[in-house]
Protein backbone atom coordinates (compact mmCIF):
# COMPACT_ATOMS: atom_id res chain seq x y z
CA UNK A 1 -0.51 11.48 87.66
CA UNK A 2 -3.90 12.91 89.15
CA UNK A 3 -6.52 9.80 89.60
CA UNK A 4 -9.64 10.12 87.46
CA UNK A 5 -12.29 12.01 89.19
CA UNK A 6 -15.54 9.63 90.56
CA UNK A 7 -17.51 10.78 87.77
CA UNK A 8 -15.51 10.24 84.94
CA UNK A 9 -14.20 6.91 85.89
CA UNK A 10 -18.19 6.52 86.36
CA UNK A 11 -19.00 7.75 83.02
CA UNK A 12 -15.54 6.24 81.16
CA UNK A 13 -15.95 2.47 82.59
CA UNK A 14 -17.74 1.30 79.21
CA UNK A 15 -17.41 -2.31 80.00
CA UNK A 16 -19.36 -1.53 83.27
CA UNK A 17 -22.02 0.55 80.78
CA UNK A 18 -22.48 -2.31 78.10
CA UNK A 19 -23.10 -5.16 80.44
CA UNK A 20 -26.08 -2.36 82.44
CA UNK A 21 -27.50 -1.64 79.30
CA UNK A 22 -28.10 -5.60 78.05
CA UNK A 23 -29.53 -5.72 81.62
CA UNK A 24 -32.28 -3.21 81.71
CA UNK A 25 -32.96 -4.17 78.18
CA UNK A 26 -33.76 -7.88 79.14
CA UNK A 27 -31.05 -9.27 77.17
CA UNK A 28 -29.05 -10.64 79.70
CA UNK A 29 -30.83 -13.08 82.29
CA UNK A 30 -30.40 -14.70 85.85
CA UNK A 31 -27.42 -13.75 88.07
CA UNK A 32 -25.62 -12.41 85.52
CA UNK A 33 -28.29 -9.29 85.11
CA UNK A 34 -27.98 -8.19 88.63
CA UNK A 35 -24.12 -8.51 88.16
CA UNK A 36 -23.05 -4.64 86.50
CA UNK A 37 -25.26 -3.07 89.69
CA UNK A 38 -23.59 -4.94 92.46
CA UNK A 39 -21.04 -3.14 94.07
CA UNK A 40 -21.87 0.64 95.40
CA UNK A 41 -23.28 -0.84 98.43
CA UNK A 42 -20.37 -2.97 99.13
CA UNK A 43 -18.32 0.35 99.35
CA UNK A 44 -20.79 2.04 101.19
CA UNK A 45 -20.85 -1.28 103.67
CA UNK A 46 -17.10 -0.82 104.41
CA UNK A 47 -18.66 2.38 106.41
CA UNK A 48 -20.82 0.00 108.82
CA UNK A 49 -17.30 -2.46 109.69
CA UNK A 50 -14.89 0.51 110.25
CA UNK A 51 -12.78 -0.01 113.57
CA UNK A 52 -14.50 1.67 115.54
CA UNK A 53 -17.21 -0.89 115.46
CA UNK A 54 -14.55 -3.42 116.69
CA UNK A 55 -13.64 -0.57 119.91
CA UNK A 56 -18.11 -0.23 120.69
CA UNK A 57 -18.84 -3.74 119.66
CA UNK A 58 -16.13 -6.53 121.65
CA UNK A 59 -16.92 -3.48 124.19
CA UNK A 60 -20.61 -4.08 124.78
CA UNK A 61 -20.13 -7.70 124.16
CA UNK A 62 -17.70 -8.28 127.18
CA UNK A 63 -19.53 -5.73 129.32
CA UNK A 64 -23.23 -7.42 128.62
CA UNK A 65 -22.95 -10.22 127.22
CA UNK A 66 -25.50 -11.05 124.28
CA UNK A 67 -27.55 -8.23 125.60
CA UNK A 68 -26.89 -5.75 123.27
CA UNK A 69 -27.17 -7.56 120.36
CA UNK A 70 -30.59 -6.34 119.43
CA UNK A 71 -28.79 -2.65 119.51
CA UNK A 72 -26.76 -4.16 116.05
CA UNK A 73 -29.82 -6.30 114.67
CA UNK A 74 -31.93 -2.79 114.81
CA UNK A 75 -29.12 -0.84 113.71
CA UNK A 76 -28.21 -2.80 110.47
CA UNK A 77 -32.45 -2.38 109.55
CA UNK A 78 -32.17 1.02 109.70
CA UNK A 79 -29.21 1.00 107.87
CA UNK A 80 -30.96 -1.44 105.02
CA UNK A 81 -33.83 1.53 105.05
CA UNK A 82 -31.52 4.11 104.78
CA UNK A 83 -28.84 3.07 102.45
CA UNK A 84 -31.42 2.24 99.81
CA UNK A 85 -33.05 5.77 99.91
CA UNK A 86 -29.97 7.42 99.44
CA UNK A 87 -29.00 4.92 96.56
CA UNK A 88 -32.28 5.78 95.13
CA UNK A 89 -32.06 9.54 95.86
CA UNK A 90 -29.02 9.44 93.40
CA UNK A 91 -30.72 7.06 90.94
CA UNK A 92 -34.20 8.93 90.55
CA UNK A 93 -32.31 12.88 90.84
CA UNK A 94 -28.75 12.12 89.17
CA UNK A 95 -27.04 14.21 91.60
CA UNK A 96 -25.71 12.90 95.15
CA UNK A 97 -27.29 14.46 98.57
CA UNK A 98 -25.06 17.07 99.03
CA UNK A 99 -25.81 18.64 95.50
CA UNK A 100 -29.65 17.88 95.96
CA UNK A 101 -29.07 19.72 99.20
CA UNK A 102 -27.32 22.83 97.26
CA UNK A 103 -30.11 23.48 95.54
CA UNK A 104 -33.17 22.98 98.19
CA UNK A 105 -30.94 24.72 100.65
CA UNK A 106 -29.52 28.79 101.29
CA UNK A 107 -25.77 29.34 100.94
CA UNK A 108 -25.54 30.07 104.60
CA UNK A 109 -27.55 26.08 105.48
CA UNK A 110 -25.08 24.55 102.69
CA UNK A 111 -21.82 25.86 104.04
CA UNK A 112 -22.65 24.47 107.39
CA UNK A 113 -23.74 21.01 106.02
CA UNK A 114 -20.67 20.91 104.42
CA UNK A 115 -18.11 22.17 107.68
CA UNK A 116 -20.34 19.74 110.23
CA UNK A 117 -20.35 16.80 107.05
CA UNK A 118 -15.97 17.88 106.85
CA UNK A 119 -15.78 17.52 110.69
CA UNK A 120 -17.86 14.03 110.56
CA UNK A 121 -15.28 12.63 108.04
CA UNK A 122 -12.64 13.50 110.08
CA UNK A 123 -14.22 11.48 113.21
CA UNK A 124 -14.43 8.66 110.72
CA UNK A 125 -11.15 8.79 109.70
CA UNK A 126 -9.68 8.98 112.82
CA UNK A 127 -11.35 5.91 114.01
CA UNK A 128 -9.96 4.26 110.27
CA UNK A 129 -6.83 5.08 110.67
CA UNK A 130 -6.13 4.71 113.86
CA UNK A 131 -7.56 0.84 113.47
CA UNK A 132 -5.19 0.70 110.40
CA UNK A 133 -2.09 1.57 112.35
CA UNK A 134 -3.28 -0.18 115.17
CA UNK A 135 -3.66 -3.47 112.99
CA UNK A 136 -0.47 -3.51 111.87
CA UNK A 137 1.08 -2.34 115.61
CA UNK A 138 -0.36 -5.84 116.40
CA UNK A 139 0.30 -8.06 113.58
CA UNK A 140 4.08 -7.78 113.00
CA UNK A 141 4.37 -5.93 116.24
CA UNK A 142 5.26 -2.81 114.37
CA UNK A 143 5.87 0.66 116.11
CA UNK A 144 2.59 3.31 115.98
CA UNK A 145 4.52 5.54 114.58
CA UNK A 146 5.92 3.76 111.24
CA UNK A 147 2.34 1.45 111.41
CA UNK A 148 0.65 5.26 110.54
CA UNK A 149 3.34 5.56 107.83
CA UNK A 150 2.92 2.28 106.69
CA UNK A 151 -1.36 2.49 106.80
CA UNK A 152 -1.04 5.70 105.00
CA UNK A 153 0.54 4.23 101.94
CA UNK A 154 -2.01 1.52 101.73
CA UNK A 155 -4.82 3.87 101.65
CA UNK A 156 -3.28 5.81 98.72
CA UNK A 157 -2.72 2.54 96.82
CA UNK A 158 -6.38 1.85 97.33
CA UNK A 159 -6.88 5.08 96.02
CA UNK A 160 -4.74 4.64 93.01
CA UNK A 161 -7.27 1.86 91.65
CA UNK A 162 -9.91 4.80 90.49
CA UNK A 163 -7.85 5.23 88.22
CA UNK A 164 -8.48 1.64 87.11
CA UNK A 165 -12.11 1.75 86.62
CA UNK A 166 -14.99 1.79 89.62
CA UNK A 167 -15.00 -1.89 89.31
CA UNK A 168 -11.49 -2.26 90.40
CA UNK A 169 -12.01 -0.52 93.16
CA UNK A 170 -15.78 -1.72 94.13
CA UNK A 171 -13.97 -5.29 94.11
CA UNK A 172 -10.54 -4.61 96.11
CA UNK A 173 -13.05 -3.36 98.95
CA UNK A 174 -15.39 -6.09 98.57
CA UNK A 175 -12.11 -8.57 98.71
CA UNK A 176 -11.14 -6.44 101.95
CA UNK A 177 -14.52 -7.05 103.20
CA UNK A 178 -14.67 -10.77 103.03
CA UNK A 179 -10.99 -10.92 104.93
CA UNK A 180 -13.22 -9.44 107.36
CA UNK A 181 -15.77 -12.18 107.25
CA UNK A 182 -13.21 -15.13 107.00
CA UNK A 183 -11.54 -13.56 110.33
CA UNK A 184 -14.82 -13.12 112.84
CA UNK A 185 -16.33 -16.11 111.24
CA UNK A 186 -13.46 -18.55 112.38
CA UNK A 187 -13.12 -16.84 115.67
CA UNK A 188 -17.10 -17.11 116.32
CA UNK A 189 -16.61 -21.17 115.36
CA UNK A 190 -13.89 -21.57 117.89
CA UNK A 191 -15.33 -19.42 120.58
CA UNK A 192 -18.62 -21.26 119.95
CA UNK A 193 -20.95 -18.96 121.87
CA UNK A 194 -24.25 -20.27 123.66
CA UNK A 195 -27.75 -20.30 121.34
CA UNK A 196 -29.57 -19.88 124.26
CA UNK A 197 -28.52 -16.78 125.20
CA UNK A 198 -27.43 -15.46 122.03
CA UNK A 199 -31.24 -15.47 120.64
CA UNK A 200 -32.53 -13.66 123.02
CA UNK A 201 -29.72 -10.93 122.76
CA UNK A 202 -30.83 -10.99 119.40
CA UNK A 203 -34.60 -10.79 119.79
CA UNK A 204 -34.97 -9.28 123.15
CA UNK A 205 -34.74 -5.64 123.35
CA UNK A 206 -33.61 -4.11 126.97
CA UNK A 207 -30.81 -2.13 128.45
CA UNK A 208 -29.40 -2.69 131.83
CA UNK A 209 -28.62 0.49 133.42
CA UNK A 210 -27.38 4.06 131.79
CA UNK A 211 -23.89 2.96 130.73
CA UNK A 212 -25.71 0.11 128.28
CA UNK A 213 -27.59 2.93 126.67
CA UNK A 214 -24.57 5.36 125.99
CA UNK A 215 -22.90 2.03 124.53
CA UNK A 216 -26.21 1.20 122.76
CA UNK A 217 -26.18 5.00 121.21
CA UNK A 218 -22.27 4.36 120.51
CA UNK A 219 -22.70 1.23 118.59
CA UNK A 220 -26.03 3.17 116.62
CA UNK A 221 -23.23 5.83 115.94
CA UNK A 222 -20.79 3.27 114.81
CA UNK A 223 -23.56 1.31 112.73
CA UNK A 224 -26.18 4.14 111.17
CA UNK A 225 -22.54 6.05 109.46
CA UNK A 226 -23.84 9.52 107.82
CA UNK A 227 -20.52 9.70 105.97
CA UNK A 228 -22.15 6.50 104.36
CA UNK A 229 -25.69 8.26 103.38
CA UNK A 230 -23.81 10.71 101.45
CA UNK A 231 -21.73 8.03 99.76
CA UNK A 232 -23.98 6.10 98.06
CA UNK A 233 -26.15 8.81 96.46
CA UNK A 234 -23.05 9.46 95.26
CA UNK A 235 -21.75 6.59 94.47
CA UNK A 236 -25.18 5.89 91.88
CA UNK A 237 -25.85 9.55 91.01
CA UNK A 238 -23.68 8.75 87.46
CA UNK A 239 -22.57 4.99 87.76
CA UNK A 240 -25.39 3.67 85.87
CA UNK A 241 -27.80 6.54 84.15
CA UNK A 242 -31.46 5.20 83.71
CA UNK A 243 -32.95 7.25 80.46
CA UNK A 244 -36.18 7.15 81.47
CA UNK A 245 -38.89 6.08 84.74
CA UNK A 246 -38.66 2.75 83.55
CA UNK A 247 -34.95 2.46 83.29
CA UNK A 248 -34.76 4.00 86.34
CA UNK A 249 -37.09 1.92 88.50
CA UNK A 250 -34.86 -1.28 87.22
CA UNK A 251 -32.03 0.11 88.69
CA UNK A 252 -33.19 0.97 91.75
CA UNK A 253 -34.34 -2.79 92.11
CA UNK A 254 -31.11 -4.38 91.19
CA UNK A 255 -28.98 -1.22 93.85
CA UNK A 256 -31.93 -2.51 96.27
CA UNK A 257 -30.64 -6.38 96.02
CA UNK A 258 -26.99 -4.76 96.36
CA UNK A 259 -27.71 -3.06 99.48
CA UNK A 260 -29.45 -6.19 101.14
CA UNK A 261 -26.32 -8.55 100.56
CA UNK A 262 -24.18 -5.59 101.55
CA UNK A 263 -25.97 -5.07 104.67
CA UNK A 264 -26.62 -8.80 105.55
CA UNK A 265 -23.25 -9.11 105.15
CA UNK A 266 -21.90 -5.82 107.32
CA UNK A 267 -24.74 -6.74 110.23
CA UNK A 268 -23.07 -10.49 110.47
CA UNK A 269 -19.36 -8.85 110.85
CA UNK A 270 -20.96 -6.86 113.87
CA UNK A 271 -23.05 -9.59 115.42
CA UNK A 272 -19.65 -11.67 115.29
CA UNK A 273 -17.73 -9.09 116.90
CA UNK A 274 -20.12 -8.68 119.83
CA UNK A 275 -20.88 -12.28 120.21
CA UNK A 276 -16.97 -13.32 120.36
CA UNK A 277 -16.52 -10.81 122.81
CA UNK A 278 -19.59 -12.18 124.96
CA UNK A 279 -18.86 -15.81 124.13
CA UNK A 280 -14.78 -15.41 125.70
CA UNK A 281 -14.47 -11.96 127.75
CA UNK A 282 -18.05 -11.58 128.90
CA UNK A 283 -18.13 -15.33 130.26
CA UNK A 284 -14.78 -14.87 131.88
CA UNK A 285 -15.73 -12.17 133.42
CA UNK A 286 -13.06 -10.44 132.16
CA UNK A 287 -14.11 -6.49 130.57
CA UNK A 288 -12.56 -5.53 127.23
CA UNK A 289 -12.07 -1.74 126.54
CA UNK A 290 -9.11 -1.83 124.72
CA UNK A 291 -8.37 -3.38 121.54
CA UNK A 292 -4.91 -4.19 122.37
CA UNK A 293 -6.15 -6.36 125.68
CA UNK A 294 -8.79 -7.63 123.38
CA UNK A 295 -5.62 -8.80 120.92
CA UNK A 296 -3.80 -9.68 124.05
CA UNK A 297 -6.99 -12.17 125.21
CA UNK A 298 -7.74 -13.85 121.83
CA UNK A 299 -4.36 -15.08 121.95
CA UNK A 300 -4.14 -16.20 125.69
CA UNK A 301 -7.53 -17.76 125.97
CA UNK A 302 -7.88 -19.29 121.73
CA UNK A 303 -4.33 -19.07 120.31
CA UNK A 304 -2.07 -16.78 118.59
CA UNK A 305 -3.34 -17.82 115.11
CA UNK A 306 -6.86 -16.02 116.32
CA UNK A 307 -4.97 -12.82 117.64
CA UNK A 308 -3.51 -12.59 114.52
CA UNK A 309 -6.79 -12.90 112.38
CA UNK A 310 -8.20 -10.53 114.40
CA UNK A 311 -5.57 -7.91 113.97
CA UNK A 312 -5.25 -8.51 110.53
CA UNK A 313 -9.32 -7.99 109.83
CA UNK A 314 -8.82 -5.01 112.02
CA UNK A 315 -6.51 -3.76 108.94
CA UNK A 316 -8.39 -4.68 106.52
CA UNK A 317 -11.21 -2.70 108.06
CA UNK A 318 -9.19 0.36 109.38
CA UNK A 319 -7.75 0.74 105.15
CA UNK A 320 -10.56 -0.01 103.22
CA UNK A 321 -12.91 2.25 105.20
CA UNK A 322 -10.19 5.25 105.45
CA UNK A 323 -10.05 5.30 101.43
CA UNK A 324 -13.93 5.77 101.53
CA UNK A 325 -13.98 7.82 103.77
CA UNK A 326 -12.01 10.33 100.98
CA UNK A 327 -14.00 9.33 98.49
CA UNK A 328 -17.13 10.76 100.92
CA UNK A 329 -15.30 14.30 101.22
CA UNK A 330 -14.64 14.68 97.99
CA UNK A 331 -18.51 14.22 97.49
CA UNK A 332 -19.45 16.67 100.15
CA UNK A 333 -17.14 19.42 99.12
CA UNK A 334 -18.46 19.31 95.21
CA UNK A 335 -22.05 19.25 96.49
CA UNK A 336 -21.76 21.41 98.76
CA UNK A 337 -19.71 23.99 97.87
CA UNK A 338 -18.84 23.73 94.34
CA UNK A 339 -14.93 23.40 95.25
CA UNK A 340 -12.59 20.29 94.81
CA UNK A 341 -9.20 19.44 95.95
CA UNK A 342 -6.99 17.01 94.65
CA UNK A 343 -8.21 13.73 96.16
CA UNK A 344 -4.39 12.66 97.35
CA UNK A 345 -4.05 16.03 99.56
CA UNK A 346 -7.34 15.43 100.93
CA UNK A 347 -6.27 12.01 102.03
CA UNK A 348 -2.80 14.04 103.65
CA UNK A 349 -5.06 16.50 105.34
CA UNK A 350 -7.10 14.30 107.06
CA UNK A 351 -4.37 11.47 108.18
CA UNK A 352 -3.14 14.41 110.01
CA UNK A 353 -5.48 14.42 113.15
CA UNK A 354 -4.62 10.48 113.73
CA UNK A 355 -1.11 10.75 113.00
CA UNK A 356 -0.78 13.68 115.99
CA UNK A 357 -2.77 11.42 118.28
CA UNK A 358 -0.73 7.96 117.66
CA UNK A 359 1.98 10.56 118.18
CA UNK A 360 1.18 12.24 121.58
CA UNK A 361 0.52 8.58 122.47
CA UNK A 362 -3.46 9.03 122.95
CA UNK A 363 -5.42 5.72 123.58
CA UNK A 364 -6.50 4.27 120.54
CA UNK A 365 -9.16 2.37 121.89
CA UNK A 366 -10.68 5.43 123.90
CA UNK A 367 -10.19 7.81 120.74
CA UNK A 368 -12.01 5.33 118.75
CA UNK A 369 -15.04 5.07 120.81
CA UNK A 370 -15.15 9.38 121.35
CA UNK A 371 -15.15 9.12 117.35
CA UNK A 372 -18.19 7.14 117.38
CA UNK A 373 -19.87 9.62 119.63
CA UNK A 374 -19.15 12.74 117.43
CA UNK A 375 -20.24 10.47 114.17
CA UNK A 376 -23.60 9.76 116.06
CA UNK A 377 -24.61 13.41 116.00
CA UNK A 378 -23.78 13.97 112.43
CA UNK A 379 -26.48 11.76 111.39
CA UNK A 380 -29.41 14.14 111.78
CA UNK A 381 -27.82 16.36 109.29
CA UNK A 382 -27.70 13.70 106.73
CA UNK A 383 -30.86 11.58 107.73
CA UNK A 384 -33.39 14.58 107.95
CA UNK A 385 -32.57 16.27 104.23
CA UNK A 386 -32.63 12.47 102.46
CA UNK A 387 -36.58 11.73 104.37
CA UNK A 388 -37.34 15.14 102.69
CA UNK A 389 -36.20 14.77 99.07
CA UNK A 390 -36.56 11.26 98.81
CA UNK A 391 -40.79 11.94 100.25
CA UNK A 392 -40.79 14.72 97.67
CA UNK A 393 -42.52 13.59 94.21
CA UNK A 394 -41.42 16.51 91.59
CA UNK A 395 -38.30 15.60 92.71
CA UNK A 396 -38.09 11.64 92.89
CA UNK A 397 -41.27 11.08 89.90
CA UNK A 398 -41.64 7.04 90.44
CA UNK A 399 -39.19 6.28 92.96
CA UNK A 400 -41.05 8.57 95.52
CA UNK A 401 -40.80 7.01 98.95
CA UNK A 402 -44.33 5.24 99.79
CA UNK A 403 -46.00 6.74 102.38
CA UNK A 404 -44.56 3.60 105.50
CA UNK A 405 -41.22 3.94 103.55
CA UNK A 406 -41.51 8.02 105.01
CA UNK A 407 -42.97 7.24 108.31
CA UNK A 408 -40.65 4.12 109.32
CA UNK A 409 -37.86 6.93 108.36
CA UNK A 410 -39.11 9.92 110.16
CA UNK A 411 -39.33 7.24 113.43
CA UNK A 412 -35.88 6.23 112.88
CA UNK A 413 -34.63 9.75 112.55
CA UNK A 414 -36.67 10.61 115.83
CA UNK A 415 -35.37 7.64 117.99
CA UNK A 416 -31.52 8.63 116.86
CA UNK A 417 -32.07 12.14 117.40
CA UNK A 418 -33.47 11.70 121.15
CA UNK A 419 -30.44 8.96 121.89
CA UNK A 420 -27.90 11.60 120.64
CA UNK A 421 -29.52 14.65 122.84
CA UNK A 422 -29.44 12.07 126.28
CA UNK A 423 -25.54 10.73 125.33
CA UNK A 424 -24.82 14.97 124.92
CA UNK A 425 -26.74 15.22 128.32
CA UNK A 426 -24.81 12.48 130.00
CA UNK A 427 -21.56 12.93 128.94
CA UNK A 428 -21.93 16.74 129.66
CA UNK A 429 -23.31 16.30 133.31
């Protein structure tokens, strides 16, 4: 049976519709009234832990030490900046970026938004499930070839919950997300990095020599996700309809308080990668570009049962992010284009790039990171169209961007636009 498009399991969940409307309308107080708009940004968070954050993160961390960590502090603001204009871009409009983009846009720009948006996706899921297969290759020691087999069936059965309502499947990927969290937040208490050092990592923005910057535009690649900006206009577009300004500006405050847990929560997971990898690999001078050796390390130097937490959040990652990654195509064709496939041979199509590469016996490691570098220029293309609708007020009415709201963004889109045109010139010459 064919799963329920996004919109109508939007539109159908009337549990999920009921509780919203005794929100806006004041009935419903306290936690409980933020509780029916928590959730899009959780899914659209899964985005900012994929694995190739674990491949550019335990990199930079056993490379340079604490370092880098600004790179991931600075990254996760943006992301809070971004994420919550393209929530609010679907709020205010009603349609998601791609459709906004339809409109504002000729055929000719549209069709190649949509191919470059396609080809970004299929970076993304490369990196997904590659980390997937990967996960399982080093949990039950499993062969790549039947771990892809295996990883593909989860991310169907993710799938499969649309059909049981948007908030069965907003909470199976927040449960994925806090396996995550358990995982890096026991191996951070046992590696028990240095405060010292790790504040001013933190606070202390510097580079040390051109390899830290094409890691530091790597890890802004794997962070900043443009399959993500497209998401969550979609994802609030029809989840929750406001009927009028007011309405609307209430939901766009309770989506803002979703994306700041969301993102406090995703920017921890990456601090915590980098930091273990600085607090064990960096300090033992020992450099980690390989997730298998990183596997192969936690165990040697803090125990098997930490190897095998760290594999199994690398699943959790590499599934939950692969089925959203879907979800974002499916987005980016309708919007686009006007054209849908079923959602099931979408996911077929694009396992197939990963599947040839586990095959041919490619890296995993080294394909994840190249992913991260193709995602990073793919962000223009989604950054540069949400700054202009969101700044435009016909279009927004209330929600407008303020005027520092559109300047902070235009800098952001500047600074990732110049790091992507000096990683092209470096890798290139």
């Amino acid at each position: 049976m064919k799963p329920k498009s996004r919109e109508e399991t939007n539109i159908k969940d009337e549990a999920l519709q009921k509780h919203a409307s005794t929100s806006l309308s004041g009935e419903t107080k306290g936690i409980r009234q933020l509780l029916p708009f928590l959730g899009p940004a959780f899914i659209a968070a899964v985005a900012y832990i994929d694995p190739g954050n674990y491949a550019t993160n335990i990199s930079a961390g056993s490379a340079y030490g604490y370092k880098l960590l600004w790179v991931i502090l600075a990254s996760n603001l943006m992301a809070v900046l971004i994420q919550m204009m393209s929530a609010k871009l679907g709020i205010a409009t009603g349609r998601n970026l791609p459709e906004v983009s339809r409109e504002r846009f000729s055929k000719k720009t549209s069709i190649f938004l949509w191919i470059q948006a396609e080809l970004v996706i299929m970076a993304t899921d490369l990196a997904e499930f590659i980390g997937a297969a990967l996960g399982l290759y080093l949990v039950f020691n499993i062969p790549m070839g039947a771990a892809a087999v295996i990883a593909a069936i989860g991310s169907f059965a993710i799938l499969e919950m649309q059909r049981r309502g948007i908030r069965s499947l907003e909470a199976i990927i927040a449960g994925m997300i806090f396996v995550v969290v358990i995982a890096f937040g026991v191996q951070v208490f046992v590696a028990k990095p240095e405060a010292g050092p790790l504040l001013a990592g933190l606070f202390t923005p510097r580079f040390e020599g051109v390899d830290s910057i094409l890691l530091s535009a790597g890890m802004l690649g794997a962070t900043v996700m443009p399959h993500a900006i497209y998401l969550h206009s979609g994802l609030t577009n029809k989840r929750i309809v406001g009927r009028n300004e007011a309405e609307r500006k209430k939901i766009f405050k309770f989506e803002s308080i979703d994306v700041i847990i969301a993102m406090i929560i995703a920017g921890a997971i990456n601090a915590s990668m980098l930091i273990v990898a600085a607090a064990l690999f960096y300090k033992a001078g020992v450099q980690v570009d390989d997730l298998e050796v990183a596997y192969d390390q936690f165990g040697s130097m803090l125990g098997t049962h930490v190897a095998i937490l760290f594999g199994v959040g690398l699943l959790a990652a590499g599934l939950s992010s692969s089925s959203v990654g879907t979800l974002t195509g499916d987005i980016v064709m309708q919007g686009y284009i006007r054209k849908r496939i079923p959602i099931y041979l979408r996911r077929v199509i694009t396992m197939l790039p990963p599947i040839i590469i586990i095959m041919l016996g490619i890296n995993p490691s080294k394909a994840l990171v190249m992913s991260q570098v193709i995602l990073s220029f793919g962000i223009a293309f989604a950054l540069i169209p949400l700054i202009v609708f969101t700044s435009d007020k016909k279009l927004m009415g209330t929600l407008v961007n303020r005027k520092i709201t559109t300047v902070t963004a235009w800098l952001i889109a500047v600074l990732i636009i110049c790091l992507n045109l000096f990683l092209l010139y470096e890798t290139i010459f």
